[in-house]
N, C-alpha and C. Protein backbone atom coordinates (compact mmCIF):
# COMPACT_ATOMS: atom_id res chain seq x y z
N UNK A 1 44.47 19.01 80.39
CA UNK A 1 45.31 18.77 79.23
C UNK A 1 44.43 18.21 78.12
N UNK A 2 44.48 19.39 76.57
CA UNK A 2 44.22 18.83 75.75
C UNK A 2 44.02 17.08 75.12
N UNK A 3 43.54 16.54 74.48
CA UNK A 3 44.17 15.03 74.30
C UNK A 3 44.42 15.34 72.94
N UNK A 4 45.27 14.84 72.03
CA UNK A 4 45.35 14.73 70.69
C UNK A 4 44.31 13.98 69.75
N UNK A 5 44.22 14.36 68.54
CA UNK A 5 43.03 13.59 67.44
C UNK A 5 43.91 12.16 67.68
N UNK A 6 45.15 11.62 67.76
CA UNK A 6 45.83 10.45 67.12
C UNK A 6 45.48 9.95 68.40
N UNK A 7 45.25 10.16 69.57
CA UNK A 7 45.21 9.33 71.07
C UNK A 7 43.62 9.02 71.30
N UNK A 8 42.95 10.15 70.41
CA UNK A 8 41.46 9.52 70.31
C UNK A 8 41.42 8.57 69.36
N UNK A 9 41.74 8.17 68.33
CA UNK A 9 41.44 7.36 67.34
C UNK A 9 42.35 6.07 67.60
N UNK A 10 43.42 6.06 68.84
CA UNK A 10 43.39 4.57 69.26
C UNK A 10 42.54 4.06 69.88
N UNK A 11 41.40 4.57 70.64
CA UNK A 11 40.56 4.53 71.32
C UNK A 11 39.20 4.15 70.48
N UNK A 12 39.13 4.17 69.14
CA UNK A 12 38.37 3.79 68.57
C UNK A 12 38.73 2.58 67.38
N UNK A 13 37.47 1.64 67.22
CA UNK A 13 38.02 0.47 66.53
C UNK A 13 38.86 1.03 64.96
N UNK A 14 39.22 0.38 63.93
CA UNK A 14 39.62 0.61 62.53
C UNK A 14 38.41 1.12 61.98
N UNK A 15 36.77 0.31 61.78
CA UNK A 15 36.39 0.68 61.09
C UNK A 15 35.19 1.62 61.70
N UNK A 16 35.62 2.41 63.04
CA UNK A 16 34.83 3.37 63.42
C UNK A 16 35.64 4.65 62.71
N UNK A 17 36.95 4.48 62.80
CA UNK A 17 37.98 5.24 62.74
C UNK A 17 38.30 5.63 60.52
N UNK A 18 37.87 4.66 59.79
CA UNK A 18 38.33 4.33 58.57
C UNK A 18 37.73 6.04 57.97
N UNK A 19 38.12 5.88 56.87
CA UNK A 19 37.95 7.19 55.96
C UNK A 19 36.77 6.90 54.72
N UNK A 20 36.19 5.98 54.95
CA UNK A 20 35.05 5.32 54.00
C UNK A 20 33.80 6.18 54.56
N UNK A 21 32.74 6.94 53.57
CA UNK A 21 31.55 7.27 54.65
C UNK A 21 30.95 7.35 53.57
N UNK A 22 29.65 7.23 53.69
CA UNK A 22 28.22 7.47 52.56
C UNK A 22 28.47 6.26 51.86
N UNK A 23 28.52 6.65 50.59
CA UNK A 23 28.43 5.77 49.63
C UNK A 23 29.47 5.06 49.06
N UNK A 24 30.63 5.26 49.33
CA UNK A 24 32.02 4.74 49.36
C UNK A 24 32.30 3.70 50.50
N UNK A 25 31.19 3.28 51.37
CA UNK A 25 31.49 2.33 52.36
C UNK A 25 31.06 0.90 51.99
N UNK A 26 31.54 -0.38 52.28
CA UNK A 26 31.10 -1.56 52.24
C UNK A 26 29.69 -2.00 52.28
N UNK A 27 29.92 -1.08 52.86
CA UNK A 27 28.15 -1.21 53.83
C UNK A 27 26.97 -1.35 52.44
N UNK A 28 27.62 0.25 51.73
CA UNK A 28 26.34 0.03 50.70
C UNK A 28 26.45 -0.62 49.05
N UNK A 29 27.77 -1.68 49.01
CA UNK A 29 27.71 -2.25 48.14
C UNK A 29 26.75 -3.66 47.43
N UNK A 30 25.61 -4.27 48.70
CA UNK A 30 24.85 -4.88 48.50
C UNK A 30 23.92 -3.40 47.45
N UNK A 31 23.86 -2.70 47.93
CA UNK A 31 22.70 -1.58 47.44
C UNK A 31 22.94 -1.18 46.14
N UNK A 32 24.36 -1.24 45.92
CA UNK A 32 24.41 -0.41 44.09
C UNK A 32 23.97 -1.64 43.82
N UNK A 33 24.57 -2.75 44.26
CA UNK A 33 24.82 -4.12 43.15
C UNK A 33 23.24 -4.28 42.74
N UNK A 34 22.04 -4.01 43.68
CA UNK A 34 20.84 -4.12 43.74
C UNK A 34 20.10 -3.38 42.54
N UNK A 35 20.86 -1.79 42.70
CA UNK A 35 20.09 -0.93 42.10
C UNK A 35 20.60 -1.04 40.73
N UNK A 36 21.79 -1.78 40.30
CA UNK A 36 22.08 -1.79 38.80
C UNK A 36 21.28 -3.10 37.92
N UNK A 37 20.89 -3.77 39.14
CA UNK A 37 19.97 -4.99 38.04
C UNK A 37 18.82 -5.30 39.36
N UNK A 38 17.97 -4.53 39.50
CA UNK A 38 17.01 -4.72 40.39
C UNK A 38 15.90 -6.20 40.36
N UNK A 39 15.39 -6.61 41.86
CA UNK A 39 14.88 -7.85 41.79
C UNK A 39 13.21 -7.68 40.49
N UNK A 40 12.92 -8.38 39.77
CA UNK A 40 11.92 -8.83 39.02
C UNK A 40 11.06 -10.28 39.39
N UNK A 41 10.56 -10.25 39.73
CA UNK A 41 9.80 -11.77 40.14
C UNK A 41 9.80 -13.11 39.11
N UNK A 42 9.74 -12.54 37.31
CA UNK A 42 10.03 -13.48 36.54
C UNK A 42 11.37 -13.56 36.12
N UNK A 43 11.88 -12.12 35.51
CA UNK A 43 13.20 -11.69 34.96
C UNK A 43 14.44 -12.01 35.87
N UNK A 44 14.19 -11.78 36.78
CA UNK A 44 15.16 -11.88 37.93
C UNK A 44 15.37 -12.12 39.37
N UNK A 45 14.92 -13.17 39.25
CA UNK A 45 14.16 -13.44 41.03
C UNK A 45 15.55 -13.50 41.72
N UNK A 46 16.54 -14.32 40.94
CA UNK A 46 17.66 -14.47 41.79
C UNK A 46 18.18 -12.73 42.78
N UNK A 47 18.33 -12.24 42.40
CA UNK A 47 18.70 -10.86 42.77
C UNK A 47 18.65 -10.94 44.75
N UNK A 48 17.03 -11.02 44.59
CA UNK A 48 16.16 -11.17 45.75
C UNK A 48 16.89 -11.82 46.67
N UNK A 49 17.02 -13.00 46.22
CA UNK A 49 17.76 -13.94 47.45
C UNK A 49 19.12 -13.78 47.64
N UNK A 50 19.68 -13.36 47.01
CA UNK A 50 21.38 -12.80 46.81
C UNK A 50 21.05 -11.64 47.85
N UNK A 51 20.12 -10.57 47.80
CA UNK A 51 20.23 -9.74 48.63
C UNK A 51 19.76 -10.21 49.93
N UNK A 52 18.86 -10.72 50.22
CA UNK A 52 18.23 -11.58 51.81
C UNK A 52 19.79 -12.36 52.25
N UNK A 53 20.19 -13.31 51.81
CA UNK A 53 21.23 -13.46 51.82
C UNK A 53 22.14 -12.95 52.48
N UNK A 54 22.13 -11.71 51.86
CA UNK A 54 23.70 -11.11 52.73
C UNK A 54 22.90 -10.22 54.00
N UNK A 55 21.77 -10.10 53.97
CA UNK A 55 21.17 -9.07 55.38
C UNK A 55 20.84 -10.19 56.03
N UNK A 56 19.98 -11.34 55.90
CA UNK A 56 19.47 -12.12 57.28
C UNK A 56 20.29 -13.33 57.30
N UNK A 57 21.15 -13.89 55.71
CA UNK A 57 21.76 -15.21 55.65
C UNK A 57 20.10 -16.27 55.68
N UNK A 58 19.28 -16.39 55.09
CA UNK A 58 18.24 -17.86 55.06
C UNK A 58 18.92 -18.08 53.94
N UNK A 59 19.14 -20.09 53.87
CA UNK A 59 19.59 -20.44 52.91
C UNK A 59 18.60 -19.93 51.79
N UNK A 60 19.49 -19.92 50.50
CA UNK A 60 18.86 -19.69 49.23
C UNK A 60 18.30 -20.19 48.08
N UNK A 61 18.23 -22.02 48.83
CA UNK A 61 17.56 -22.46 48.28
C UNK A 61 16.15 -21.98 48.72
N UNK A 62 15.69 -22.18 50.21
CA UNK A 62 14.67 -22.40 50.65
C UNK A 62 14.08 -20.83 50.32
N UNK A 63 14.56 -20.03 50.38
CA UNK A 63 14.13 -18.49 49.53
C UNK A 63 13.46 -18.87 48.37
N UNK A 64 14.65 -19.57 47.58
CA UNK A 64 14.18 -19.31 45.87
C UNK A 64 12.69 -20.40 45.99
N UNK A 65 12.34 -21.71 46.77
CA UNK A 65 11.32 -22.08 46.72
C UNK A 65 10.34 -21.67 47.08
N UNK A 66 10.49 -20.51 48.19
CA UNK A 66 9.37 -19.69 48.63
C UNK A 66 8.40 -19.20 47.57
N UNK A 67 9.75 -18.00 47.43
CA UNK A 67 9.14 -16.70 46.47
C UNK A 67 8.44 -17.78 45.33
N UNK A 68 8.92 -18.72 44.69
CA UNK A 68 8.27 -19.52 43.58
C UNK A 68 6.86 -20.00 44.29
N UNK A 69 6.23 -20.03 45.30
CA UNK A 69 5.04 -20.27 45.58
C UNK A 69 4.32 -19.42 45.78
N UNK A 70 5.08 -18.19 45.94
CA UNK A 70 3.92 -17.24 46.28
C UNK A 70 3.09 -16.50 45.18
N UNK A 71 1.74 -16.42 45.37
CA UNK A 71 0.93 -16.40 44.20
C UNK A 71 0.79 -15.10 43.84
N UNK A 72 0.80 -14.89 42.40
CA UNK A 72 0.74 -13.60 41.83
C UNK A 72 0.10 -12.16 42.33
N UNK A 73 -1.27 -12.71 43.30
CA UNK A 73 -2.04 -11.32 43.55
C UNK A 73 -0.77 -10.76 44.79
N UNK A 74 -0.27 -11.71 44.86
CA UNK A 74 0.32 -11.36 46.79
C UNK A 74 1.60 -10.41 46.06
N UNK A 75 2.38 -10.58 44.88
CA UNK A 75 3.07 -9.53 44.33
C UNK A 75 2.30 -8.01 44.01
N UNK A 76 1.39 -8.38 43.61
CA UNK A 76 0.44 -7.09 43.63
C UNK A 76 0.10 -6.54 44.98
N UNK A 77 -0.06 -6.75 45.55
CA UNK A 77 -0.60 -6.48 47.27
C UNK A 77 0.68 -5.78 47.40
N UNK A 78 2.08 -6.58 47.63
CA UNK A 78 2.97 -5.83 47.93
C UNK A 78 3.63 -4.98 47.19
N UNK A 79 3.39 -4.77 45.73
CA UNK A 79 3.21 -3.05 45.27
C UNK A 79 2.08 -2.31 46.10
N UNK A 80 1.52 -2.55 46.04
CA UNK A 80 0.43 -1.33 47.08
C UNK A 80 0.78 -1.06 48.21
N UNK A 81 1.65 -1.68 48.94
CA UNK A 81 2.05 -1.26 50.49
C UNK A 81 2.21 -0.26 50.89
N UNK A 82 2.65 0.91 49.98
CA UNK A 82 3.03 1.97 50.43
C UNK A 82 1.52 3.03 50.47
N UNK A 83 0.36 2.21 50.19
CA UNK A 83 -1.10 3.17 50.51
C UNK A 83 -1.22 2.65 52.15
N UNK A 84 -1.65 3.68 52.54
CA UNK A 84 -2.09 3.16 54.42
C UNK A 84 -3.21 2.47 54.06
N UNK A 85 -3.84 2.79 53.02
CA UNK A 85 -4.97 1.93 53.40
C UNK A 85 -5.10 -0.19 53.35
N UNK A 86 -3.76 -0.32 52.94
CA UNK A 86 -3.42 -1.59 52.78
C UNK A 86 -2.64 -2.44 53.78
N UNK A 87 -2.66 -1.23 54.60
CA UNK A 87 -1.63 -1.60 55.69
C UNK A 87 -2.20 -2.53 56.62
N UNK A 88 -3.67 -2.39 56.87
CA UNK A 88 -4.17 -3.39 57.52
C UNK A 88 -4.62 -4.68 57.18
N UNK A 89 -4.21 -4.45 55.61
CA UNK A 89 -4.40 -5.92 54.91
C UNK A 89 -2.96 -6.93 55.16
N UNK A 90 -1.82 -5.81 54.98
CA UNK A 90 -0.25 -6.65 55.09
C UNK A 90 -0.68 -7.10 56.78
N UNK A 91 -1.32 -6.41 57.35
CA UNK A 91 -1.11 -7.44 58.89
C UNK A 91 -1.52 -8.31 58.98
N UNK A 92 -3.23 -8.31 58.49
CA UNK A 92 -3.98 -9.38 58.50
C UNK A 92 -3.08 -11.14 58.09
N UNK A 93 -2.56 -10.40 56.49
CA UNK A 93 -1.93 -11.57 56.12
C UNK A 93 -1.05 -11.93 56.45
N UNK A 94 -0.28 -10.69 57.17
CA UNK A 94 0.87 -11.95 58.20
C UNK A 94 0.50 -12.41 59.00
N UNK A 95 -0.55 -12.33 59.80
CA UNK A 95 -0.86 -13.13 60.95
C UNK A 95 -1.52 -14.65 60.53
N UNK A 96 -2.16 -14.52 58.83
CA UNK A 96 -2.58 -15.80 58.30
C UNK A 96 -1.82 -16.88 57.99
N UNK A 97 -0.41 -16.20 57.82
CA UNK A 97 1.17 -17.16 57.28
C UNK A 97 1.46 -18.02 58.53
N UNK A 98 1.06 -17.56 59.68
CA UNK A 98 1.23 -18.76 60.66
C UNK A 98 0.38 -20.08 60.50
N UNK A 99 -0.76 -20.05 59.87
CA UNK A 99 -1.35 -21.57 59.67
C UNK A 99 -0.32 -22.21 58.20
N UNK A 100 -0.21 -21.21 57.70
CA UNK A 100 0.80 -22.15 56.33
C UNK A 100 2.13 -22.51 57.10
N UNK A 101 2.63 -22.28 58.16
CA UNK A 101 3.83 -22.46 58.46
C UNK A 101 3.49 -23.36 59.93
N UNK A 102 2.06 -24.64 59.87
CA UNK A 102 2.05 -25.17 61.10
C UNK A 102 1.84 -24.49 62.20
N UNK A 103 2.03 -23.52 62.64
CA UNK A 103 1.78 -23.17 63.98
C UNK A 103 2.92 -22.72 64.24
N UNK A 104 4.44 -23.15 63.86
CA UNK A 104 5.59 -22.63 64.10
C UNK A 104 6.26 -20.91 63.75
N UNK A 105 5.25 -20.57 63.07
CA UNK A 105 5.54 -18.96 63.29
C UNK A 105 4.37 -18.08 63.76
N UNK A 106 4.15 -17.83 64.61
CA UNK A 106 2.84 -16.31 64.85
C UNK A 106 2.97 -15.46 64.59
N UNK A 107 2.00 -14.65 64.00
CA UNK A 107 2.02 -12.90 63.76
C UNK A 107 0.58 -12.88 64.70
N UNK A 108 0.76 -11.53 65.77
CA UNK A 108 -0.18 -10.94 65.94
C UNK A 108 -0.14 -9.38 65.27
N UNK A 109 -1.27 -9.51 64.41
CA UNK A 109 -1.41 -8.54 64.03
C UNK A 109 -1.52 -6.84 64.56
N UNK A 110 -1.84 -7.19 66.07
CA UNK A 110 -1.91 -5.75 66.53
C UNK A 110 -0.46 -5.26 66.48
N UNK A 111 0.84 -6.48 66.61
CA UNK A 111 1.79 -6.33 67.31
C UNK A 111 2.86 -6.12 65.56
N UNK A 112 2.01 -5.64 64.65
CA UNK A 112 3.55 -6.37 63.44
C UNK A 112 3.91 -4.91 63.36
N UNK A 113 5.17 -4.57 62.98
CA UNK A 113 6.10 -3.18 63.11
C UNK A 113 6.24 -3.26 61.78
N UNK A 114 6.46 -2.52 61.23
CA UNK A 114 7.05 -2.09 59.55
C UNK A 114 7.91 -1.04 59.63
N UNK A 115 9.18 -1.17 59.22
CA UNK A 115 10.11 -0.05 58.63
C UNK A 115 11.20 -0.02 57.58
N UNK A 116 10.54 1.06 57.13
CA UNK A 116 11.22 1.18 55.95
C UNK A 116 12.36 1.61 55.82
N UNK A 117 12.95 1.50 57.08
CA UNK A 117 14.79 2.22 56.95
C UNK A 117 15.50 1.05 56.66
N UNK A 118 15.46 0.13 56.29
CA UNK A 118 16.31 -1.54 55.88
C UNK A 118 16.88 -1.80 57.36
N UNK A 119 17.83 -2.55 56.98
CA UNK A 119 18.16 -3.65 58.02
C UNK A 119 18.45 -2.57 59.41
N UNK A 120 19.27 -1.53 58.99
CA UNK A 120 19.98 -0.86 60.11
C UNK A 120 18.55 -0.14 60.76
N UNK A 121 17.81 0.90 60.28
CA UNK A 121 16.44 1.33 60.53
C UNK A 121 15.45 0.57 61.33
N UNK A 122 15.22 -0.89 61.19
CA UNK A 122 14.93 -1.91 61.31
C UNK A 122 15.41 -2.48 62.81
N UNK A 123 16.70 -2.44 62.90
CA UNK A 123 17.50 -2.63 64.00
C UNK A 123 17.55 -1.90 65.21
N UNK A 124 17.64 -0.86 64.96
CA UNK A 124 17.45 0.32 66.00
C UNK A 124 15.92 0.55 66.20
N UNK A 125 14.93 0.01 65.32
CA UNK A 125 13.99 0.58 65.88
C UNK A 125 12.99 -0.52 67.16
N UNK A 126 13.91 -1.48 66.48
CA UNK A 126 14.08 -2.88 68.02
C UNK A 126 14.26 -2.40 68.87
N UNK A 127 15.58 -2.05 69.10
CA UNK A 127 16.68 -1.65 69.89
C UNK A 127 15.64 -0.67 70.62
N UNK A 128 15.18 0.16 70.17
CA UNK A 128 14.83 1.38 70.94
C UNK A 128 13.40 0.82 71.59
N UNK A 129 13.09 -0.09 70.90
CA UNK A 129 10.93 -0.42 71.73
C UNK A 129 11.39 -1.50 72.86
N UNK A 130 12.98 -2.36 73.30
CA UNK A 130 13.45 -3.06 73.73
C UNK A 130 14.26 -2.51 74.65
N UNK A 131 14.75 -1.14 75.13
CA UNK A 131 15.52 -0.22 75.93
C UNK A 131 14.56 0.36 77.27
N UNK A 132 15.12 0.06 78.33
CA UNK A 132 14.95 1.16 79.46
C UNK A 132 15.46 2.31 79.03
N UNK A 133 14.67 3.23 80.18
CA UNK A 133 15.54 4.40 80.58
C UNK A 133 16.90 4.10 80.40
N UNK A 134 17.83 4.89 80.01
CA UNK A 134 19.35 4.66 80.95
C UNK A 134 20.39 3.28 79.89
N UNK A 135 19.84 2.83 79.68
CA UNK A 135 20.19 1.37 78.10
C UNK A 135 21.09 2.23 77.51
N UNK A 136 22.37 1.60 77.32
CA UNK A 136 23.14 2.54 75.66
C UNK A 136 23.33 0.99 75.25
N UNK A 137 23.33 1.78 73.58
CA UNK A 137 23.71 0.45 72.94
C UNK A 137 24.85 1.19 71.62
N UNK A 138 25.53 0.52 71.05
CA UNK A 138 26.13 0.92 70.31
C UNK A 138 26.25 0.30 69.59
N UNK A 139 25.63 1.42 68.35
CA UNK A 139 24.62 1.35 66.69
C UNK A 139 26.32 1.21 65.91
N UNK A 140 26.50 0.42 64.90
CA UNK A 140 27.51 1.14 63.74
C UNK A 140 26.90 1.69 62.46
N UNK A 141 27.85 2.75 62.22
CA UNK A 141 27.27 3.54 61.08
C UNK A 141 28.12 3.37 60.03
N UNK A 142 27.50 3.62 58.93
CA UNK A 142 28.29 3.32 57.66
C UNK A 142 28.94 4.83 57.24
């Protein structure tokens, strides 16, 4: 016996089930709000932490004092990220941020991951270097 579309979709939560998809979803309203007044380091630093904020939650004070220490070439460095050939410089220097941070954070450099799919990209690609054989996990999609 057939099952009906309405007996599958009790079976699924509201917002697996909702009529929101792409760009009409919640999901990517941190992202317009981003892309209509994008972060600037002098012009607009706030942006930055408004967006960290809603993906990891670190308070925003301790953000906004960060980014205010970090020194100008290191904004330059991270425009260049996207050459490979710099890529082994972004490791190096994360693994150096553990003496500025006491000893309380390590980077090993062989071990630092980069991805550029944001938080969700990011998440799954945990998820997947952290899975056996046989592991399901269940991703939500926007």
């Amino acid at each position: 016996m057939a099952s009906s579309a309405s007996e599958n979709r009790l079976l699924l939560s509201k917002i697996a089930t909702n009529e929101k998809h792409g760009e009409d979803s919640p999901y990517f309203d941190g992202w317009k709000a981003y892309d209509q007044k994008p972060f600037h380091p002098t012009e607009n630093p706030e942006v930055l932490s408004r967006w960290i904020w809603q993906k990891i939650s670190f308070p925003s004070t301790w953000l906004k004092s960060g980014l205010r220490k970090i020194p100008k070439p290191l904004f330059a460095l991270l425009k260049e990220l996207r050459s490979s050939e710099t890529w082994p410089i972004f490791k190096t220097t994360m693994a150096y941020q553990s003496s500025n941070r006491c000893g309380r954070v390590t980077f090993d450099p062989h071990r630092v991951v980069m991805s550029g799919g944001g938080a969700t990209g990011a998440n799954e690609l945990v998820m997947f270097c952290l899975a056996d054989p046989g592991d399901v996990f269940l991703i939500p999609s926007p």
